[in-house]
Structure formats: C-alpha cells, structure tokens
C-alpha atoms as a PDB file:
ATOM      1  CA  UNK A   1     -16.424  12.843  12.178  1.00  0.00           C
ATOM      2  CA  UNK A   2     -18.856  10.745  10.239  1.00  0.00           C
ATOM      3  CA  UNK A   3     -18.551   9.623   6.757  1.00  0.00           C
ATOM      4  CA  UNK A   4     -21.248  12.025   5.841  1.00  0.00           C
ATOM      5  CA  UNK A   5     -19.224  14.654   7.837  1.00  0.00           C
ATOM      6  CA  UNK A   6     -16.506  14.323   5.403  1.00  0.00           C
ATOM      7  CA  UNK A   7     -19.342  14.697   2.595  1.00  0.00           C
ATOM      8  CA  UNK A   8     -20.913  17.614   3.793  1.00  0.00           C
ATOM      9  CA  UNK A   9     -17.540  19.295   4.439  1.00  0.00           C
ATOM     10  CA  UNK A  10     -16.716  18.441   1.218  1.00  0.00           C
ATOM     11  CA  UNK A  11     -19.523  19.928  -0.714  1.00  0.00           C
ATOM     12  CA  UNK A  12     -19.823  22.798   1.464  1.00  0.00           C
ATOM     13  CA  UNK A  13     -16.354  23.478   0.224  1.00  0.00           C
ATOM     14  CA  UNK A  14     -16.808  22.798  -3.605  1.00  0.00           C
ATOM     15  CA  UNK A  15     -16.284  25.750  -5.424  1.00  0.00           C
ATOM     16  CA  UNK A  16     -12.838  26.391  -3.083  1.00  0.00           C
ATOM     17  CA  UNK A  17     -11.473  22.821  -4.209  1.00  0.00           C
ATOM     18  CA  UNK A  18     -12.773  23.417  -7.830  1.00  0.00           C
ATOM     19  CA  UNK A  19     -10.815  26.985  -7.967  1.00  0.00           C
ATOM     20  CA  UNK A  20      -7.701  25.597  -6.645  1.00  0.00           C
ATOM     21  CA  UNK A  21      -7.772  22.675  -9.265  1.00  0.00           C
ATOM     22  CA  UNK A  22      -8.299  24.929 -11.799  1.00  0.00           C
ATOM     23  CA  UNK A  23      -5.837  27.373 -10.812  1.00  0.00           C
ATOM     24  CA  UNK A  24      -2.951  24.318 -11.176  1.00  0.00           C
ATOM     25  CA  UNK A  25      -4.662  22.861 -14.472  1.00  0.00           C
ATOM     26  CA  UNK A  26      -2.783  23.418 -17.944  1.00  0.00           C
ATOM     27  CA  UNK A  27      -7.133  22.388 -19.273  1.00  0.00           C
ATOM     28  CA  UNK A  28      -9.193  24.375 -16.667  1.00  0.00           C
ATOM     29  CA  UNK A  29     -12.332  22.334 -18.186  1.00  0.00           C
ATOM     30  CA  UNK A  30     -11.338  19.297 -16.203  1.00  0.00           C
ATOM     31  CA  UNK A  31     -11.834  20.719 -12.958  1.00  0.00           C
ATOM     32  CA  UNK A  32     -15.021  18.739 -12.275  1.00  0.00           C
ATOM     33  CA  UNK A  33     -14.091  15.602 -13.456  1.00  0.00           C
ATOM     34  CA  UNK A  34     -10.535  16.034 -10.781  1.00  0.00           C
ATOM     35  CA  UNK A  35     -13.138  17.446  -7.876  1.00  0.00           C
ATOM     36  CA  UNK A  36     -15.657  14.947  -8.773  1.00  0.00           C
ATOM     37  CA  UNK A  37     -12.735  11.927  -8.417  1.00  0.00           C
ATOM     38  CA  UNK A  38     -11.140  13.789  -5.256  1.00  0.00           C
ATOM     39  CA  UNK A  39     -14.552  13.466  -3.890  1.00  0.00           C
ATOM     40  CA  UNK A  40     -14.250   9.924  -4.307  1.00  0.00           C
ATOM     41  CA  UNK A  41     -11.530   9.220  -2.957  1.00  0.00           C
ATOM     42  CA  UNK A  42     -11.969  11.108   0.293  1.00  0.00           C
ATOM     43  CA  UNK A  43     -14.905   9.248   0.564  1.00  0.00           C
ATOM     44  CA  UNK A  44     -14.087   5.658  -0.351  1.00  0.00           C
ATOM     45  CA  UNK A  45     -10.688   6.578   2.045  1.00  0.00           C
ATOM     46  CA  UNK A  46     -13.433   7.498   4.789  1.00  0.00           C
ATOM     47  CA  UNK A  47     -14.645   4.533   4.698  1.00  0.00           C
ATOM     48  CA  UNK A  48     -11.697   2.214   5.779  1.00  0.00           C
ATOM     49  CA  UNK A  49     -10.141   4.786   7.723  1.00  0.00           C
ATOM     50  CA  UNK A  50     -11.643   8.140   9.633  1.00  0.00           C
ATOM     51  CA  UNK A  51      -9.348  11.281   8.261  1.00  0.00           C
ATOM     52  CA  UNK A  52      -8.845  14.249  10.379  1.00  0.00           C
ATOM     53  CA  UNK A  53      -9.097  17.136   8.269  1.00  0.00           C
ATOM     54  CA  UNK A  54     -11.196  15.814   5.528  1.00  0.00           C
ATOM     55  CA  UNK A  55     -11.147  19.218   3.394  1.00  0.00           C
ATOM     56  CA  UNK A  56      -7.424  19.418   3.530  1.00  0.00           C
ATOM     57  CA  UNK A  57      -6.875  15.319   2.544  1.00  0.00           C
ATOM     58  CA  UNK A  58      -8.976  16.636  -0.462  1.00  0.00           C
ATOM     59  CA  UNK A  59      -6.708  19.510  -1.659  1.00  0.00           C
ATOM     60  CA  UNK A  60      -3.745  17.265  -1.393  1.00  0.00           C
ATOM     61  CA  UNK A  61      -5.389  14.016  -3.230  1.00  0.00           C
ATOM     62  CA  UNK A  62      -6.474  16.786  -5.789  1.00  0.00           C
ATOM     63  CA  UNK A  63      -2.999  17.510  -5.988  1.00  0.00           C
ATOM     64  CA  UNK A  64      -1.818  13.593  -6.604  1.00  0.00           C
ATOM     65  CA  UNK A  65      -4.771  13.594  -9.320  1.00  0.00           C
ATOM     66  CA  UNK A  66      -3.349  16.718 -11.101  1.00  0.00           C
ATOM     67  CA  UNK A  67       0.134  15.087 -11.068  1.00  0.00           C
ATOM     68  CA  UNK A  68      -1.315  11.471 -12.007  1.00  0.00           C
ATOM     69  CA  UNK A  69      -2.599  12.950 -15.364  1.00  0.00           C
ATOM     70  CA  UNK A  70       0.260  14.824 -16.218  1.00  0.00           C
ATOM     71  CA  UNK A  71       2.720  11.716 -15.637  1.00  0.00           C
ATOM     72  CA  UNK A  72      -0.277   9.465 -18.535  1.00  0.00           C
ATOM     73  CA  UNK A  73       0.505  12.216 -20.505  1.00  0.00           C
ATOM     74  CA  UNK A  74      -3.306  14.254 -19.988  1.00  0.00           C
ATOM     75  CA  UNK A  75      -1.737  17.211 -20.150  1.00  0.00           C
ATOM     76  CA  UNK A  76       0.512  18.054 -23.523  1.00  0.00           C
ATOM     77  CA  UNK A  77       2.957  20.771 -21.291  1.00  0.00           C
ATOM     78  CA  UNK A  78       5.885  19.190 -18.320  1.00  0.00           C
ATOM     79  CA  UNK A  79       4.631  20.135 -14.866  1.00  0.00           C
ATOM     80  CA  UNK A  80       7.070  22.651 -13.733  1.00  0.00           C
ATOM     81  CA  UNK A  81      10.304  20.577 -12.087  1.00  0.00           C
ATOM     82  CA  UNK A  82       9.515  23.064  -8.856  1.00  0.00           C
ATOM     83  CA  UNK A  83       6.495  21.629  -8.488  1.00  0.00           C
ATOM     84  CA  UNK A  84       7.366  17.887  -8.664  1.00  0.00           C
ATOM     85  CA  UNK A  85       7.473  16.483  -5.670  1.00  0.00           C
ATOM     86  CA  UNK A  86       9.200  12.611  -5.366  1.00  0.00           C
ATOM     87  CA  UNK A  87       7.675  11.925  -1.813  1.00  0.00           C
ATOM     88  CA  UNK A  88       4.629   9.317  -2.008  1.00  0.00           C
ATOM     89  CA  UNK A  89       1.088  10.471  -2.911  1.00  0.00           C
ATOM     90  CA  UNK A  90      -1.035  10.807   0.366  1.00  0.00           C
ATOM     91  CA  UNK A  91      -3.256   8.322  -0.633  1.00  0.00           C
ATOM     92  CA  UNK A  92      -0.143   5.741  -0.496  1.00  0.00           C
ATOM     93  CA  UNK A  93       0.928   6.697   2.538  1.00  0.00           C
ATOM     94  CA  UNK A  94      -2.439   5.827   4.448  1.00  0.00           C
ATOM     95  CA  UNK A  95      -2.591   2.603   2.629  1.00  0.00           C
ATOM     96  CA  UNK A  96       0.965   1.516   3.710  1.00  0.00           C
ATOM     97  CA  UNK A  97       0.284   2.680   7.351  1.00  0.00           C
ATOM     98  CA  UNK A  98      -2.791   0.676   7.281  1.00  0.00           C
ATOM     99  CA  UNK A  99      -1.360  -2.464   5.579  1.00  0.00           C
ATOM    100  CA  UNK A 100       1.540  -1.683   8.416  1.00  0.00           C
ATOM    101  CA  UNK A 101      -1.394  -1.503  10.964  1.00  0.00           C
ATOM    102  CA  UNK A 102      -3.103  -4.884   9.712  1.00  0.00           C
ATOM    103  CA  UNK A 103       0.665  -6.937   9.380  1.00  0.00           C
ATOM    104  CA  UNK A 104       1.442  -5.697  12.740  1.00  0.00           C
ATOM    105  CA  UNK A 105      -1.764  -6.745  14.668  1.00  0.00           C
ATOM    106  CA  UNK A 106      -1.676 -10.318  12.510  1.00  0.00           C
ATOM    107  CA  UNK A 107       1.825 -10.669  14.120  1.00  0.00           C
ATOM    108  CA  UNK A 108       0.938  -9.920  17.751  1.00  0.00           C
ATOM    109  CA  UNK A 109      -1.894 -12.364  17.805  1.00  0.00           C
ATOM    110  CA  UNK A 110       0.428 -15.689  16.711  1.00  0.00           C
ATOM    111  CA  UNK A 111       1.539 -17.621  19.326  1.00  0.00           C
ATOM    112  CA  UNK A 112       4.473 -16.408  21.312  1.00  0.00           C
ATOM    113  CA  UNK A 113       7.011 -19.170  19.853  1.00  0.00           C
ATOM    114  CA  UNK A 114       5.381 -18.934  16.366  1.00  0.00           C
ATOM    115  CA  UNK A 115       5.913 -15.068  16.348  1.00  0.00           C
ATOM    116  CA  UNK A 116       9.633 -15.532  18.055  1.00  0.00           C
ATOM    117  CA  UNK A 117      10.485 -18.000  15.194  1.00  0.00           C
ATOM    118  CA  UNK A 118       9.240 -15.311  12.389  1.00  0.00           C
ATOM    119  CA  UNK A 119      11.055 -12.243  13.971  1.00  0.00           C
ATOM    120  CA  UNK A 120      14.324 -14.040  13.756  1.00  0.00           C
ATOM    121  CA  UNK A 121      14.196 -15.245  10.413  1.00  0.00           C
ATOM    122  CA  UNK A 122      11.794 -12.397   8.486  1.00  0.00           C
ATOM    123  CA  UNK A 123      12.816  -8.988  10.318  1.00  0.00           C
ATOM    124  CA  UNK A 124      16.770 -10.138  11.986  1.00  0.00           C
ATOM    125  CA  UNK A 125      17.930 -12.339   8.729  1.00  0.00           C
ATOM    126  CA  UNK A 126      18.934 -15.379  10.827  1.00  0.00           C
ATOM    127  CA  UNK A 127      18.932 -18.790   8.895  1.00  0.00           C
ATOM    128  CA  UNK A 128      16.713 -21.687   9.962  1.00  0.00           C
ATOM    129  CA  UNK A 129      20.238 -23.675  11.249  1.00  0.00           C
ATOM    130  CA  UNK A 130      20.633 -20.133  13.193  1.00  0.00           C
ATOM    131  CA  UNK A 131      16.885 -20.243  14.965  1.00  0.00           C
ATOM    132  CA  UNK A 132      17.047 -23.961  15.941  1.00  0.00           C
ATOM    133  CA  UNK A 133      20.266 -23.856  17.232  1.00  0.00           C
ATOM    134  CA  UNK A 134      19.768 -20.076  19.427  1.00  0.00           C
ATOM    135  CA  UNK A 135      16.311 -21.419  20.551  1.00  0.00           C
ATOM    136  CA  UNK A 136      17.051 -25.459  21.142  1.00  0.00           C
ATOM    137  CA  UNK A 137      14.603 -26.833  18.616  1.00  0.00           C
ATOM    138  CA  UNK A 138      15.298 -29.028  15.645  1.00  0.00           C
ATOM    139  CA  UNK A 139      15.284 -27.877  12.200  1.00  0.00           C
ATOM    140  CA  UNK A 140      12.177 -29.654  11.281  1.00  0.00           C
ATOM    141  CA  UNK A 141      10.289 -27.260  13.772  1.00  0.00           C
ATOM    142  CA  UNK A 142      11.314 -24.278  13.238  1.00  0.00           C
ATOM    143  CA  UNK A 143      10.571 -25.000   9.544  1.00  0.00           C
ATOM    144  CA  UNK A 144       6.833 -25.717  10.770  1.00  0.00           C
ATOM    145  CA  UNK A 145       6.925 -22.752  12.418  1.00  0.00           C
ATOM    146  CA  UNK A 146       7.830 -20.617  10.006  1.00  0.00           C
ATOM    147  CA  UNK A 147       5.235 -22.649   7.615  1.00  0.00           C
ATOM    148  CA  UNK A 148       2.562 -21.692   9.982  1.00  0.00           C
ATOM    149  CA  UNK A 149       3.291 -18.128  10.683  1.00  0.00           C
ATOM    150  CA  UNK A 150       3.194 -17.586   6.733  1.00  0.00           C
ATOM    151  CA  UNK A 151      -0.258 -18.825   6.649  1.00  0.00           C
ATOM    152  CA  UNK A 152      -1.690 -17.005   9.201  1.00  0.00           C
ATOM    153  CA  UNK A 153      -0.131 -13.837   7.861  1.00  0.00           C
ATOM    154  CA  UNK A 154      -0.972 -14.272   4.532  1.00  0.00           C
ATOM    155  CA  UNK A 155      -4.458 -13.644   5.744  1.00  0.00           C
ATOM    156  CA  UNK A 156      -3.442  -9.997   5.558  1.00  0.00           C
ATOM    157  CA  UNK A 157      -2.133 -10.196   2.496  1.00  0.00           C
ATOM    158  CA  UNK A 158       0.673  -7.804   3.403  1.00  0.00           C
ATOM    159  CA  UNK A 159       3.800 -10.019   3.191  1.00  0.00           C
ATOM    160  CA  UNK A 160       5.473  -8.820   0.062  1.00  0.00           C
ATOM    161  CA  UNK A 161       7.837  -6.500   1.894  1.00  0.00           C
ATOM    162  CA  UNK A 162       8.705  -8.670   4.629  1.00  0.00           C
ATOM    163  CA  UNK A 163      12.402  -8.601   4.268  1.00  0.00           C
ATOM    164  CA  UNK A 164      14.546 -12.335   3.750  1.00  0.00           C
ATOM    165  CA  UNK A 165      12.382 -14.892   1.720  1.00  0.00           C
ATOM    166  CA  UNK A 166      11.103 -18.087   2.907  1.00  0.00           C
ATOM    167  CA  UNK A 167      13.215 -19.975   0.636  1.00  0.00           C
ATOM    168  CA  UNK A 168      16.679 -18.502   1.388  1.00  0.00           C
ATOM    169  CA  UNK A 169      19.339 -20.152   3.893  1.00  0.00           C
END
C-alpha cells in the first residue's frame, strides 16, 4: 500500500474514526482536532515505515491520543481504571522495533572482530581484562575496539539502552 493508500483509506473512513472518538470523549467537540492529529500520525508513520492495516493503526493511535490528553489533564473527569491500559502506545512500539531494526543492521555491518569485541562487553557484561584475555589481544585493543564500534553505532543514534556502559570495569 502506498502512502496515499493509507490517505485515501483514511478519509474514506472519516466519519467511522470521528464516531468512535467521540463515543470515548468526556468533550465530544474535540473529535476533529483527535481525527485530524490521528491522521497525522498515520501518515507521518507511513512514511518511515509501510503499516498493514492503516485504518485499524488509526483507531488505536486515536486511542493513545484520547489517553495522552486525559494523562495533561484535557479532560477534567479520571479515565475509567478499566480502560487504562499500562502496555506501550502503538506508536512506541513501531519506533522501538525500528530503532531495534536500525541498531541491529549497524551491528551486522562492523567488522567481524569489532562486532565480537562489542557483543562481549555491551550485550554478555564481560570486562575489558575479560575480552583480551578470552580472545588473546591486549587491553589496549580491545579498548580501540570498543572505541570504534561506539562510533560507528552512534551513527544510529540508538545506543542508550545498550546494557553495561563504556566506562564500567
């Protein structure tokens, strides 16, 4: 599907989306303004990523919007605790698979010893002392290793979650 797939599917199905947003609004007068963002989003989200079922991704990113405003305190009444939900808004979940996606393919494409040297110390915990003495190479190298990995994955901008810090041994 295109990105003006999604569109058209998407204003074909207006006044459905619009009804269910006002249907789970406290205000029913900020329907268009939600529909008008979910449109947006599916949009923009098109963009970086094709989505399967564009018209469902829109009722649940209408959903996230709904909740969104009543957490800044846009609506005056508590969303009803049923309806809370604690799992991660759909629109986070693509963008972490897709960070995932970018980390992952940035890692496959370092050099084989480069990558080796990374695994150990960023995803099994091993110190430096560990890595140099498991793979025969001094200190000093693995260090430059692990120097050089960082850079080229910092291209991706995805290392914040990458578990044992650089500094730590």
């Amino acid at each position: 599907m295109r990105l003006m797939d999604a569109a058209d599917m998407l204003a074909e199905h207006r006044a459905r989306l619009t009804a269910y947003v006002r249907k789970r609004l406290r205000d029913p007068e900020q329907a268009d303004d939600i529909v008008q963002e979910t449109f947006v989003r599916v949009v923009e989200q098109e963009r970086k990523q094709r989505i399967e079922q564009p018209l469902a991704y829109a009722f649940r990113v209408a959903d996230s919007i709904i909740f969104a405003g009543s957490r800044k305190g846009a609506q005056t009444e508590p969303l009803d605790a049923e309806l809370a939900c604690a799992l991660p808004l759909p629109e986070e979940v693509l963008d972490y698979r897709q960070r995932l996606a970018r980390f992952e393919a940035k890692l496959a494409d370092l050099p084989t010893l480069r990558r080796t040297v990374f695994v150990k110390r960023h995803l099994d915990g091993k110190t430096r002392a560990e890595i140099a003495e498991e793979m025969g190479l001094s200190l000093e190298a693995v260090k430059k290793h692990l120097v050089r990995a960082m850079i080229d994955l910092s291209e991706c901008g995805d290392l914040d979650g990458v578990k044992g810090g650089a500094a730590r041994d």
